[in-house]
PDB file of N, CA and C in Angstrom:
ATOM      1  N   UNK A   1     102.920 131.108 -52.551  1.00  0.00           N
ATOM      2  CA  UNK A   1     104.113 130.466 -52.031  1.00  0.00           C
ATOM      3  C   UNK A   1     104.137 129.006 -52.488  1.00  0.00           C
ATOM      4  N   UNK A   2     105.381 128.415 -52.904  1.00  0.00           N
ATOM      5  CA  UNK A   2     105.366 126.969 -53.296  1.00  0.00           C
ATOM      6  C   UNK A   2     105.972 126.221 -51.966  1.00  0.00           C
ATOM      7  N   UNK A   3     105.086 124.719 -52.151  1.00  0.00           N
ATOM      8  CA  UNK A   3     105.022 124.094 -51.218  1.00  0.00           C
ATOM      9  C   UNK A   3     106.379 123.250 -51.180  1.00  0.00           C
ATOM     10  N   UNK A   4     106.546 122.559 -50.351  1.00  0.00           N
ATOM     11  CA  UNK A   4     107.866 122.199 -50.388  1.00  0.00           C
ATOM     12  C   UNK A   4     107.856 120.694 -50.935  1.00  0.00           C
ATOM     13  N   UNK A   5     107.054 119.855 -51.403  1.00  0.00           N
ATOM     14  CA  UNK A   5     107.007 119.068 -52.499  1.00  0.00           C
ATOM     15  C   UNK A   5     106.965 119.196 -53.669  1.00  0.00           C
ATOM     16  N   UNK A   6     106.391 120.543 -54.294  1.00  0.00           N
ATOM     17  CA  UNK A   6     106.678 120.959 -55.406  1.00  0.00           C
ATOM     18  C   UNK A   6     108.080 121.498 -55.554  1.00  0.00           C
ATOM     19  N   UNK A   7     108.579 122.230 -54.791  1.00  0.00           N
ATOM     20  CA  UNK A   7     110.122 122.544 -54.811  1.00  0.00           C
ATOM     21  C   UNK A   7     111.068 121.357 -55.014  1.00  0.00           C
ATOM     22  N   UNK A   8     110.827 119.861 -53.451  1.00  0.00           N
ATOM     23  CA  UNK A   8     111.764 119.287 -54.006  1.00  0.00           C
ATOM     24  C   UNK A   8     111.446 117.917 -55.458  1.00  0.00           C
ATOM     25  N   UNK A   9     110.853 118.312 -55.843  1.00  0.00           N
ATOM     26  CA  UNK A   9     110.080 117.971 -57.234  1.00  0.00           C
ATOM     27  C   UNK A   9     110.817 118.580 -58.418  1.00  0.00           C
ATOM     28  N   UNK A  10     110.571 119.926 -57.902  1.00  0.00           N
ATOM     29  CA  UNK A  10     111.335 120.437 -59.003  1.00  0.00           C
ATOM     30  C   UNK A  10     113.040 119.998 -58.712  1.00  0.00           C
ATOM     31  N   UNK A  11     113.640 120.112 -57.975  1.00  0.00           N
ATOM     32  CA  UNK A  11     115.026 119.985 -58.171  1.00  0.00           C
ATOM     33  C   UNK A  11     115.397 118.287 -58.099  1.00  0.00           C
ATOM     34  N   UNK A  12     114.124 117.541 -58.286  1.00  0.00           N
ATOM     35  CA  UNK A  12     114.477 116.121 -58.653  1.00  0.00           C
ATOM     36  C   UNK A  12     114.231 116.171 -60.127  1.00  0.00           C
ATOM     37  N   UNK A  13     113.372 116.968 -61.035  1.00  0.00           N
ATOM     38  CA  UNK A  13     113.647 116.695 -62.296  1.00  0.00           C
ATOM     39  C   UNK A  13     114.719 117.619 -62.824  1.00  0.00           C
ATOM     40  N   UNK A  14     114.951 118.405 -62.400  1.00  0.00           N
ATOM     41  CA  UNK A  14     116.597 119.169 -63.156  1.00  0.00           C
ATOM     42  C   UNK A  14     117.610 118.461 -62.451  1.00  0.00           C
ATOM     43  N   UNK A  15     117.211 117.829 -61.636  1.00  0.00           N
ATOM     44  CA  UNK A  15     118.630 116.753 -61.607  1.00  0.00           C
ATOM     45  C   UNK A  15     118.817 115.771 -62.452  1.00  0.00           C
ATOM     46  N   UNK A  16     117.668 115.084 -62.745  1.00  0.00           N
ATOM     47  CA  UNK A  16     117.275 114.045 -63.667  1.00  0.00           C
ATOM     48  C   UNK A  16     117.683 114.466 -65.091  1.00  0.00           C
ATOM     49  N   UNK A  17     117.439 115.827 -65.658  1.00  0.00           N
ATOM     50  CA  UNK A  17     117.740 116.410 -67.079  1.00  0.00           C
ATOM     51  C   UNK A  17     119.052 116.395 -66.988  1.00  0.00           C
ATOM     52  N   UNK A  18     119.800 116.870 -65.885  1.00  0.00           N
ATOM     53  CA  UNK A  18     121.011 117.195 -66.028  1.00  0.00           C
ATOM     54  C   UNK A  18     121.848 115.912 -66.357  1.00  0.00           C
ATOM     55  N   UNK A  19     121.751 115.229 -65.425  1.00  0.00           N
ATOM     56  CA  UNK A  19     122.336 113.934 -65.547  1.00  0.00           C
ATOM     57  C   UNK A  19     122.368 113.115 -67.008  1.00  0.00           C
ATOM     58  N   UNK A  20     121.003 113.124 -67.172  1.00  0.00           N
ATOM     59  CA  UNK A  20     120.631 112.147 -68.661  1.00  0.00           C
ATOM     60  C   UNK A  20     121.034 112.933 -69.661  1.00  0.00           C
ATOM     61  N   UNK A  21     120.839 114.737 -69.380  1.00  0.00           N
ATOM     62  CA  UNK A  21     121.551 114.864 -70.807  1.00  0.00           C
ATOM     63  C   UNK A  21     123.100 114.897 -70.787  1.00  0.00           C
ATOM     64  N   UNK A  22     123.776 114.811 -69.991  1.00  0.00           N
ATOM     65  CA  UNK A  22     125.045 114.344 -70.178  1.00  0.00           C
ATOM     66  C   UNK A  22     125.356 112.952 -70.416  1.00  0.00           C
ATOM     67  N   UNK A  23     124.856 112.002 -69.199  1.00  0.00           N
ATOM     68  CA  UNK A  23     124.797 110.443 -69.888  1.00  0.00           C
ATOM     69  C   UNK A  23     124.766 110.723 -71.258  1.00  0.00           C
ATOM     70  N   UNK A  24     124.125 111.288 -71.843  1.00  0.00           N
ATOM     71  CA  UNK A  24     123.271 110.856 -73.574  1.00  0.00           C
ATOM     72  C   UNK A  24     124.788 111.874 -74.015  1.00  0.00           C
ATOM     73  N   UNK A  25     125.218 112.914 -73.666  1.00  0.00           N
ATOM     74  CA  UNK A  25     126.335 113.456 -74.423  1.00  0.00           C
ATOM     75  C   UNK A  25     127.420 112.611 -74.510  1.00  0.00           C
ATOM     76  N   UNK A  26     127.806 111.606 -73.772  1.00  0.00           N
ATOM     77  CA  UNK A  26     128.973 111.132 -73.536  1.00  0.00           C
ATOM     78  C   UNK A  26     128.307 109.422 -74.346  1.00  0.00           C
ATOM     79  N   UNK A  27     127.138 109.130 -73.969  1.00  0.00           N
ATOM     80  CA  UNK A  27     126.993 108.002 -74.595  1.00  0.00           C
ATOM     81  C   UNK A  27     126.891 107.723 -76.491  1.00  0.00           C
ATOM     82  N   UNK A  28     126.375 109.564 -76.753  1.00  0.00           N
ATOM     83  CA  UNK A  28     125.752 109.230 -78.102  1.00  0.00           C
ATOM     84  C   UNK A  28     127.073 110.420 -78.897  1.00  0.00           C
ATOM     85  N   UNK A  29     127.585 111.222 -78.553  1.00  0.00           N
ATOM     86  CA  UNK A  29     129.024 111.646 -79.116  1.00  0.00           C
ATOM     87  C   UNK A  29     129.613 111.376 -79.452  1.00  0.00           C
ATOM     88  N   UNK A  30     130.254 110.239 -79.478  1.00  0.00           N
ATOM     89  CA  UNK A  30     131.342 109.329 -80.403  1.00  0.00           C
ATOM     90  C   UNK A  30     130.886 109.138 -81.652  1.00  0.00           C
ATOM     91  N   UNK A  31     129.485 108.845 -81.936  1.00  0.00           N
ATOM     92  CA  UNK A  31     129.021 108.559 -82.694  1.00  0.00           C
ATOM     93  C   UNK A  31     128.833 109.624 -83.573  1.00  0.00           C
ATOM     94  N   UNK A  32     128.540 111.234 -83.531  1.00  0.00           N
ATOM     95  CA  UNK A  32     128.357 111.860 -83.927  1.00  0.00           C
ATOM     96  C   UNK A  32     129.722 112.206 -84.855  1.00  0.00           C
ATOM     97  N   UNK A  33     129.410 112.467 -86.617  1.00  0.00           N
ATOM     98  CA  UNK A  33     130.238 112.707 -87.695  1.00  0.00           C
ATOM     99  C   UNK A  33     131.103 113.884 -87.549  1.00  0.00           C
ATOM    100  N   UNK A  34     132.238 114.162 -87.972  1.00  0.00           N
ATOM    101  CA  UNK A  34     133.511 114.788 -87.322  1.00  0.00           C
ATOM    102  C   UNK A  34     133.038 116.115 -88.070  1.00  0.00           C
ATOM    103  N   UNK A  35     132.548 115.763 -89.298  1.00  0.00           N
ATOM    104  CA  UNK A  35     132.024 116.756 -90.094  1.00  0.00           C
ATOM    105  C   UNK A  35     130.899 117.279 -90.139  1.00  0.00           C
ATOM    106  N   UNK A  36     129.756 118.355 -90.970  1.00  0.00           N
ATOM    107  CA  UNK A  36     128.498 118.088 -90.736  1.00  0.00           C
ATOM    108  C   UNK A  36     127.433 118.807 -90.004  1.00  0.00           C
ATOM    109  N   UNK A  37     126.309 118.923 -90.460  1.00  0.00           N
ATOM    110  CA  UNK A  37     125.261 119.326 -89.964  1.00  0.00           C
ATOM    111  C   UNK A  37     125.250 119.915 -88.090  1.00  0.00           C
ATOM    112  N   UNK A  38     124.989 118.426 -88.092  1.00  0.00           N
ATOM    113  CA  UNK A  38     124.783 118.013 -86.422  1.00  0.00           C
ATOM    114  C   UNK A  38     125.906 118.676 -85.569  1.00  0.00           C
ATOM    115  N   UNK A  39     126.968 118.305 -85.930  1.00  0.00           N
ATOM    116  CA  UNK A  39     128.450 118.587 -85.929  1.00  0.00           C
ATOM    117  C   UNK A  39     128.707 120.341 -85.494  1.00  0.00           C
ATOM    118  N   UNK A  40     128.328 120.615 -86.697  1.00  0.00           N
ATOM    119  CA  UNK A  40     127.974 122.150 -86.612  1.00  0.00           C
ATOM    120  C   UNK A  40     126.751 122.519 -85.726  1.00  0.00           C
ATOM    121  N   UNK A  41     126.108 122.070 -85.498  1.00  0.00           N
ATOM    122  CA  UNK A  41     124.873 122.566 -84.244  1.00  0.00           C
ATOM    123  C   UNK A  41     125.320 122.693 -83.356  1.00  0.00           C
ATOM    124  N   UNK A  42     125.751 120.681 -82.980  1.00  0.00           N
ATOM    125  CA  UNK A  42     126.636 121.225 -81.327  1.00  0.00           C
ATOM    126  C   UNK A  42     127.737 122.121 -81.069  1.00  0.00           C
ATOM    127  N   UNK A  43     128.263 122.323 -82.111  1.00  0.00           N
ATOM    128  CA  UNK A  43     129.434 123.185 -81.450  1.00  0.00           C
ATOM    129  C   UNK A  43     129.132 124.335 -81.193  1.00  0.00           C
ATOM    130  N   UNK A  44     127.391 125.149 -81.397  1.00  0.00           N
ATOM    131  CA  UNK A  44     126.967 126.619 -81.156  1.00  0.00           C
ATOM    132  C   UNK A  44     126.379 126.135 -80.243  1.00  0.00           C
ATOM    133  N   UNK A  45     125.977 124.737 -79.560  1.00  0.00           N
ATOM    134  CA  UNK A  45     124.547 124.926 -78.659  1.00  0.00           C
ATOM    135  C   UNK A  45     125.213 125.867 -77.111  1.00  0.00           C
ATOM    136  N   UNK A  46     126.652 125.720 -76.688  1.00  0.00           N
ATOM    137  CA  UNK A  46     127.122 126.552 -75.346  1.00  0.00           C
ATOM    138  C   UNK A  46     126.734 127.660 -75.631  1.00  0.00           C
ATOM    139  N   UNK A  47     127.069 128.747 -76.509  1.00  0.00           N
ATOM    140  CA  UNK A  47     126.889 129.632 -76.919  1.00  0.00           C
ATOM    141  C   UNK A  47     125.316 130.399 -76.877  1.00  0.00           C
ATOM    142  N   UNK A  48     124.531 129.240 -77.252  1.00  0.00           N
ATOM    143  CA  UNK A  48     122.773 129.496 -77.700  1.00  0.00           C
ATOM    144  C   UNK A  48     122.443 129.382 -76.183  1.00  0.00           C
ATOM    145  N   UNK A  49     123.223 128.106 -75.263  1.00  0.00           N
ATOM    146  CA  UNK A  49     122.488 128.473 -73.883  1.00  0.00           C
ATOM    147  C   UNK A  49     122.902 129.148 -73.299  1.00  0.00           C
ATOM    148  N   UNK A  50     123.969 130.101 -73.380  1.00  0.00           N
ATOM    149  CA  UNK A  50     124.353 131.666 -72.657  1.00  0.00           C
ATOM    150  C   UNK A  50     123.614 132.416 -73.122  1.00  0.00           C
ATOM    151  N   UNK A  51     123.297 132.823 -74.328  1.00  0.00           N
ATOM    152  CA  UNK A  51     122.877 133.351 -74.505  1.00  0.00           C
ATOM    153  C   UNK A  51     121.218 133.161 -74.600  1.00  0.00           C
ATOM    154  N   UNK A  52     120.556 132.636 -74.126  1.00  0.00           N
ATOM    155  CA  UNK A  52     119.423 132.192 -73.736  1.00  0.00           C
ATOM    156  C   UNK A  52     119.251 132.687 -71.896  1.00  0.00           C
ATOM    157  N   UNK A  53     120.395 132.423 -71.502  1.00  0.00           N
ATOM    158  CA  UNK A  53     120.119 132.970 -69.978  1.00  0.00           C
ATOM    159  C   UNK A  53     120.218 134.300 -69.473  1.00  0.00           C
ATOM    160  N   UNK A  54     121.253 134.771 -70.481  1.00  0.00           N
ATOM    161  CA  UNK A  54     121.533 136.228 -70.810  1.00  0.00           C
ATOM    162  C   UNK A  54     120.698 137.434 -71.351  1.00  0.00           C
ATOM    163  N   UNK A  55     120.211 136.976 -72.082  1.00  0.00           N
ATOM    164  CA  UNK A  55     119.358 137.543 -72.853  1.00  0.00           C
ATOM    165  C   UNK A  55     117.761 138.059 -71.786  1.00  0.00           C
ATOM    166  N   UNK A  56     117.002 137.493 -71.341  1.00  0.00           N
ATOM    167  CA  UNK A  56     116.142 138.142 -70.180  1.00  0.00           C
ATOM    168  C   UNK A  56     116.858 139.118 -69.740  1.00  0.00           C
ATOM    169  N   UNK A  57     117.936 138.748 -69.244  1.00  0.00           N
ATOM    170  CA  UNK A  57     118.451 140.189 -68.164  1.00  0.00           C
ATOM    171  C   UNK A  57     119.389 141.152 -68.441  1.00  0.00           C
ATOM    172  N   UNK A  58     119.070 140.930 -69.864  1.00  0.00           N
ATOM    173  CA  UNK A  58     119.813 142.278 -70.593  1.00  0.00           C
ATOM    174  C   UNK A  58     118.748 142.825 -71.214  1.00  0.00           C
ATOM    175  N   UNK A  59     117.170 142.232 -71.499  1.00  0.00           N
ATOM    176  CA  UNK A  59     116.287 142.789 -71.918  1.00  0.00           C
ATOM    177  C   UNK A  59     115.738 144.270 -70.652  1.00  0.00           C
ATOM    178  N   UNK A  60     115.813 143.510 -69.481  1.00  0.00           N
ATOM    179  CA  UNK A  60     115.122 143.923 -68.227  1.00  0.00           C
ATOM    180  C   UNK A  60     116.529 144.951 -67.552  1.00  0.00           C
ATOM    181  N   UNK A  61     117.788 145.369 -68.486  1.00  0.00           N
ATOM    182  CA  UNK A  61     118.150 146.144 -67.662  1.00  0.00           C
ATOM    183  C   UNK A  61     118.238 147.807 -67.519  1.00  0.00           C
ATOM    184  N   UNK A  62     118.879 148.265 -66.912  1.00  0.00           N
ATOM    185  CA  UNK A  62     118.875 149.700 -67.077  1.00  0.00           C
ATOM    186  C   UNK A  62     120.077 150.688 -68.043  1.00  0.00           C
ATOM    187  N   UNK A  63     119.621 151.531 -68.163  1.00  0.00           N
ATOM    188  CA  UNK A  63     121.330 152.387 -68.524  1.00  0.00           C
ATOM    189  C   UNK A  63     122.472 152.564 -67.891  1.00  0.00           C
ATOM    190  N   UNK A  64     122.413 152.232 -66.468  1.00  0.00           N
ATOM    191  CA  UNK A  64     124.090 151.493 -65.751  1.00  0.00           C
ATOM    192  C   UNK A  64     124.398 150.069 -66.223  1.00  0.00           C
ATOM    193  N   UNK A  65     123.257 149.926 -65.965  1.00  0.00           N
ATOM    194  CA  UNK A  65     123.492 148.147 -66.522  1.00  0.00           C
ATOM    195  C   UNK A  65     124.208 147.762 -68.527  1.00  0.00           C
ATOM    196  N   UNK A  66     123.084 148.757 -69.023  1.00  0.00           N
ATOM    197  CA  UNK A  66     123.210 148.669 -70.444  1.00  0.00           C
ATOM    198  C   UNK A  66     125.158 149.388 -70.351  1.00  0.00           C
ATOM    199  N   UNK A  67     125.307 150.700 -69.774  1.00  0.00           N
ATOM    200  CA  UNK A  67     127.045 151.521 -70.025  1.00  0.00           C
ATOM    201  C   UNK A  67     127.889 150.321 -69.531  1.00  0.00           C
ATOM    202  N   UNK A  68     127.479 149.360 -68.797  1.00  0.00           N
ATOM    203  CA  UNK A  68     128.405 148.486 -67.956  1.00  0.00           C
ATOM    204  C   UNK A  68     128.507 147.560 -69.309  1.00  0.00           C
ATOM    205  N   UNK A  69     127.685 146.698 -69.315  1.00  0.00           N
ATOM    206  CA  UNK A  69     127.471 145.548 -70.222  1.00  0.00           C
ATOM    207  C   UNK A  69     128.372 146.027 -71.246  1.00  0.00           C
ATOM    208  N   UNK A  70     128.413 147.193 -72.203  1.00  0.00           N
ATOM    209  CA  UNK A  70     128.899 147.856 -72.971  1.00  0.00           C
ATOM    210  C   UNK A  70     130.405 147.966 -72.928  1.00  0.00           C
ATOM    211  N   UNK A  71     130.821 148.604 -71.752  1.00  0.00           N
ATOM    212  CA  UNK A  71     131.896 148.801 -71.309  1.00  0.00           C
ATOM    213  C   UNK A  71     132.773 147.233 -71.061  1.00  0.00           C
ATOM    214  N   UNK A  72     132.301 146.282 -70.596  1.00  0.00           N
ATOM    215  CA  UNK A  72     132.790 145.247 -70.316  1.00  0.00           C
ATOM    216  C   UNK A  72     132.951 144.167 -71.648  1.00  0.00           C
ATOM    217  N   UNK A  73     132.309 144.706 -72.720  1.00  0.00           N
ATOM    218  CA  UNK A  73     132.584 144.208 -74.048  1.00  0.00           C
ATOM    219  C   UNK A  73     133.718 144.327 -74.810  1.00  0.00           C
ATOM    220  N   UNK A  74     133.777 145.572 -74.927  1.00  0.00           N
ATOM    221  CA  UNK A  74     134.782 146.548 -75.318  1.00  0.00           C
ATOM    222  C   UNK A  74     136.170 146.137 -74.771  1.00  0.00           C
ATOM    223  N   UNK A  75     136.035 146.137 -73.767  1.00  0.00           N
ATOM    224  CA  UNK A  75     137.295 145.650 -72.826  1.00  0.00           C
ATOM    225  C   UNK A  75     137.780 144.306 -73.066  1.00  0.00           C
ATOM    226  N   UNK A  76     136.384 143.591 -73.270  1.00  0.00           N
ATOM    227  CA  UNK A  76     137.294 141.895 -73.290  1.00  0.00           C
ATOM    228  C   UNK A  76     137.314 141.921 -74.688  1.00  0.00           C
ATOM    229  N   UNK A  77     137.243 142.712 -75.690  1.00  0.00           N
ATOM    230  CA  UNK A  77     137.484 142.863 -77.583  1.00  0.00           C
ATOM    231  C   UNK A  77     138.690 143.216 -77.603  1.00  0.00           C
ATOM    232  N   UNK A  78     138.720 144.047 -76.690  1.00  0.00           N
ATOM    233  CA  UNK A  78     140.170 145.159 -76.758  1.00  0.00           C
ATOM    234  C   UNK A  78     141.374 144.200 -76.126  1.00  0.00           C
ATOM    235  N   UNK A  79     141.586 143.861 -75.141  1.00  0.00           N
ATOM    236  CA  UNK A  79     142.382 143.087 -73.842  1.00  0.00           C
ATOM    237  C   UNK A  79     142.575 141.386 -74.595  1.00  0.00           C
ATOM    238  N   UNK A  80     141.161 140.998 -74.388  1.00  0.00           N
ATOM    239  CA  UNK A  80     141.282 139.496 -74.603  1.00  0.00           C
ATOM    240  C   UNK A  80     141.639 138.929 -73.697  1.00  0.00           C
ATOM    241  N   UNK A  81     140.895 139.555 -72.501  1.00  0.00           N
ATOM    242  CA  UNK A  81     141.220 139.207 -71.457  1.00  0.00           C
ATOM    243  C   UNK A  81     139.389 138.977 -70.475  1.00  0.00           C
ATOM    244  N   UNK A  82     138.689 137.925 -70.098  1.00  0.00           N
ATOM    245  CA  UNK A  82     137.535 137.644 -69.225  1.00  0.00           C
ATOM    246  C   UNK A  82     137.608 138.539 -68.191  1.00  0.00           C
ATOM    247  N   UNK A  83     139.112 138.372 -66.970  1.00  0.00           N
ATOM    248  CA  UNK A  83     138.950 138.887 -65.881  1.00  0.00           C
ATOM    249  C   UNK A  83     139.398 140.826 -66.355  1.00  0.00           C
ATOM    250  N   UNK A  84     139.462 141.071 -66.983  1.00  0.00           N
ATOM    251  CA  UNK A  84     139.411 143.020 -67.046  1.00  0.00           C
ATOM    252  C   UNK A  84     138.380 143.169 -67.426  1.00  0.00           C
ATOM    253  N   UNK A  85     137.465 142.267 -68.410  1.00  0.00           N
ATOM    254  CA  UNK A  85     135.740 142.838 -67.904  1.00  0.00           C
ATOM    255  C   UNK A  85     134.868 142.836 -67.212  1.00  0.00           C
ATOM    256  N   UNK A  86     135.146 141.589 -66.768  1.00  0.00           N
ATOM    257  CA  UNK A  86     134.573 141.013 -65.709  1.00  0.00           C
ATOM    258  C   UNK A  86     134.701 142.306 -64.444  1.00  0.00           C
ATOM    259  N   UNK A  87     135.729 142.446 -64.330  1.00  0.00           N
ATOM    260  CA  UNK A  87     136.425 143.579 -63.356  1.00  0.00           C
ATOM    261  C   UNK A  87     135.884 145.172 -64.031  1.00  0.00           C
ATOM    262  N   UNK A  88     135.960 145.674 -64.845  1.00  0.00           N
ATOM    263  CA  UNK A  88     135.428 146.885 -65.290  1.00  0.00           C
ATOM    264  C   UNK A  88     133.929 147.247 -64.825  1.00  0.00           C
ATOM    265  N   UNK A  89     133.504 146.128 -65.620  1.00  0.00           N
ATOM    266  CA  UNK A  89     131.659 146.064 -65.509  1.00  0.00           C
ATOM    267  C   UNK A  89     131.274 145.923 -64.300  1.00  0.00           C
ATOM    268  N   UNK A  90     131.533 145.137 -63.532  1.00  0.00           N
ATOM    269  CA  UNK A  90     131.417 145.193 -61.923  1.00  0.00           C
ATOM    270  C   UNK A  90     131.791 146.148 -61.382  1.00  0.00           C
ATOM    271  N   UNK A  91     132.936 146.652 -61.449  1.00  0.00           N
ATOM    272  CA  UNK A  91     133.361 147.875 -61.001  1.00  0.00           C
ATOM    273  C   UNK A  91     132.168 149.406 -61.096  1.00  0.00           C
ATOM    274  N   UNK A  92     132.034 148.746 -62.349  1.00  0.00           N
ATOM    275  CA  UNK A  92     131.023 150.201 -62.808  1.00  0.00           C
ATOM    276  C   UNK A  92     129.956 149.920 -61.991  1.00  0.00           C
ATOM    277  N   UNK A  93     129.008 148.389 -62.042  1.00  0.00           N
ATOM    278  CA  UNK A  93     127.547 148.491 -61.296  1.00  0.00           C
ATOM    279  C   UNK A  93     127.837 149.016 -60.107  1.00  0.00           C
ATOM    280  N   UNK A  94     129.366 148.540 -59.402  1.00  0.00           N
ATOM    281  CA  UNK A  94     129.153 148.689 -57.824  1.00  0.00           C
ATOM    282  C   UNK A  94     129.413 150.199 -57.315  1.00  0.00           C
ATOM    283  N   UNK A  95     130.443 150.995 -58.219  1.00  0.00           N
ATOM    284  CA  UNK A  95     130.490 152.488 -57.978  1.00  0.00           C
ATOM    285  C   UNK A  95     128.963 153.140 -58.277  1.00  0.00           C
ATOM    286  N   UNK A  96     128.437 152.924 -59.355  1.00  0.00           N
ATOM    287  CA  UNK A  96     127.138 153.331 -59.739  1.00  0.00           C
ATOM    288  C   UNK A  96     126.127 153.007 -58.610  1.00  0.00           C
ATOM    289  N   UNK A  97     126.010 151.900 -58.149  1.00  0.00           N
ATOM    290  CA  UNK A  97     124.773 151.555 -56.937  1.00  0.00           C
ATOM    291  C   UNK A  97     125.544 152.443 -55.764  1.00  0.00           C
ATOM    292  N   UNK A  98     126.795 152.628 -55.265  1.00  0.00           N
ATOM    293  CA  UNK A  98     126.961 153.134 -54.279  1.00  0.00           C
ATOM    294  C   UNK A  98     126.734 155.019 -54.519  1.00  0.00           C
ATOM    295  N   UNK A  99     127.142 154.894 -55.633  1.00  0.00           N
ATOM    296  CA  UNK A  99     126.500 156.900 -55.931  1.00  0.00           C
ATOM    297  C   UNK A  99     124.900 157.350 -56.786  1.00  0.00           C
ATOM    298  N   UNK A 100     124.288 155.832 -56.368  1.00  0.00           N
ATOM    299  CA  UNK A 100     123.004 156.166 -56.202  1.00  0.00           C
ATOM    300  C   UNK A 100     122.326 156.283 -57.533  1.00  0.00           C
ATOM    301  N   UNK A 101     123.193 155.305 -58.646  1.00  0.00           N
ATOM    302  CA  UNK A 101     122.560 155.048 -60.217  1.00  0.00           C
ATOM    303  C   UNK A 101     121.351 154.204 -60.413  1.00  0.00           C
TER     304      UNK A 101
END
């Protein structure tokens, strides 16, 4: 069990990251070339950290999870629409957990 100085420890340095790396986005961005390397990095890094958080729990899931995930792809390719997958895929985990998937 963690103690409760290490806990609020921890949520004093992800406050601290959070903060400074935005300070530093807003302070050092202007500066950054319209064109370019760098340019081109940041504009994938949202992307790299979804998919960085994503990625564990699509490693660790099941075959409702995997038909859902699937299904809710398809849908927002097809639609072009967030909330009908969002809505499909949920739909599916929650019928599936209630008939015992």
């Amino acid at each position: 069990m963690v103690d409760s100085l290490s806990a609020w420890t921890g949520v004093a340095l992800l406050t601290v990251v959070v903060f400074a790396s935005r300070y530093l986005g807003y302070a050092i961005g202007s500066h950054v070339p319209a064109e370019g390397r760098l340019r081109r990095l940041l504009n994938v890094l949202p992307g790299c950290a979804i998919a960085a958080v994503v990625a564990p729990q699509i490693a660790d899931a099941g075959p409702l999870q995997m038909v859902a995930l699937a299904i809710s792809g398809i849908a927002l390719w097809v639609t072009g629409h967030v909330a009908v997958g969002l809505l499909l895929g949920l739909g599916l985990l929650i019928g599936g957990a209630h008939l015992g998937f």
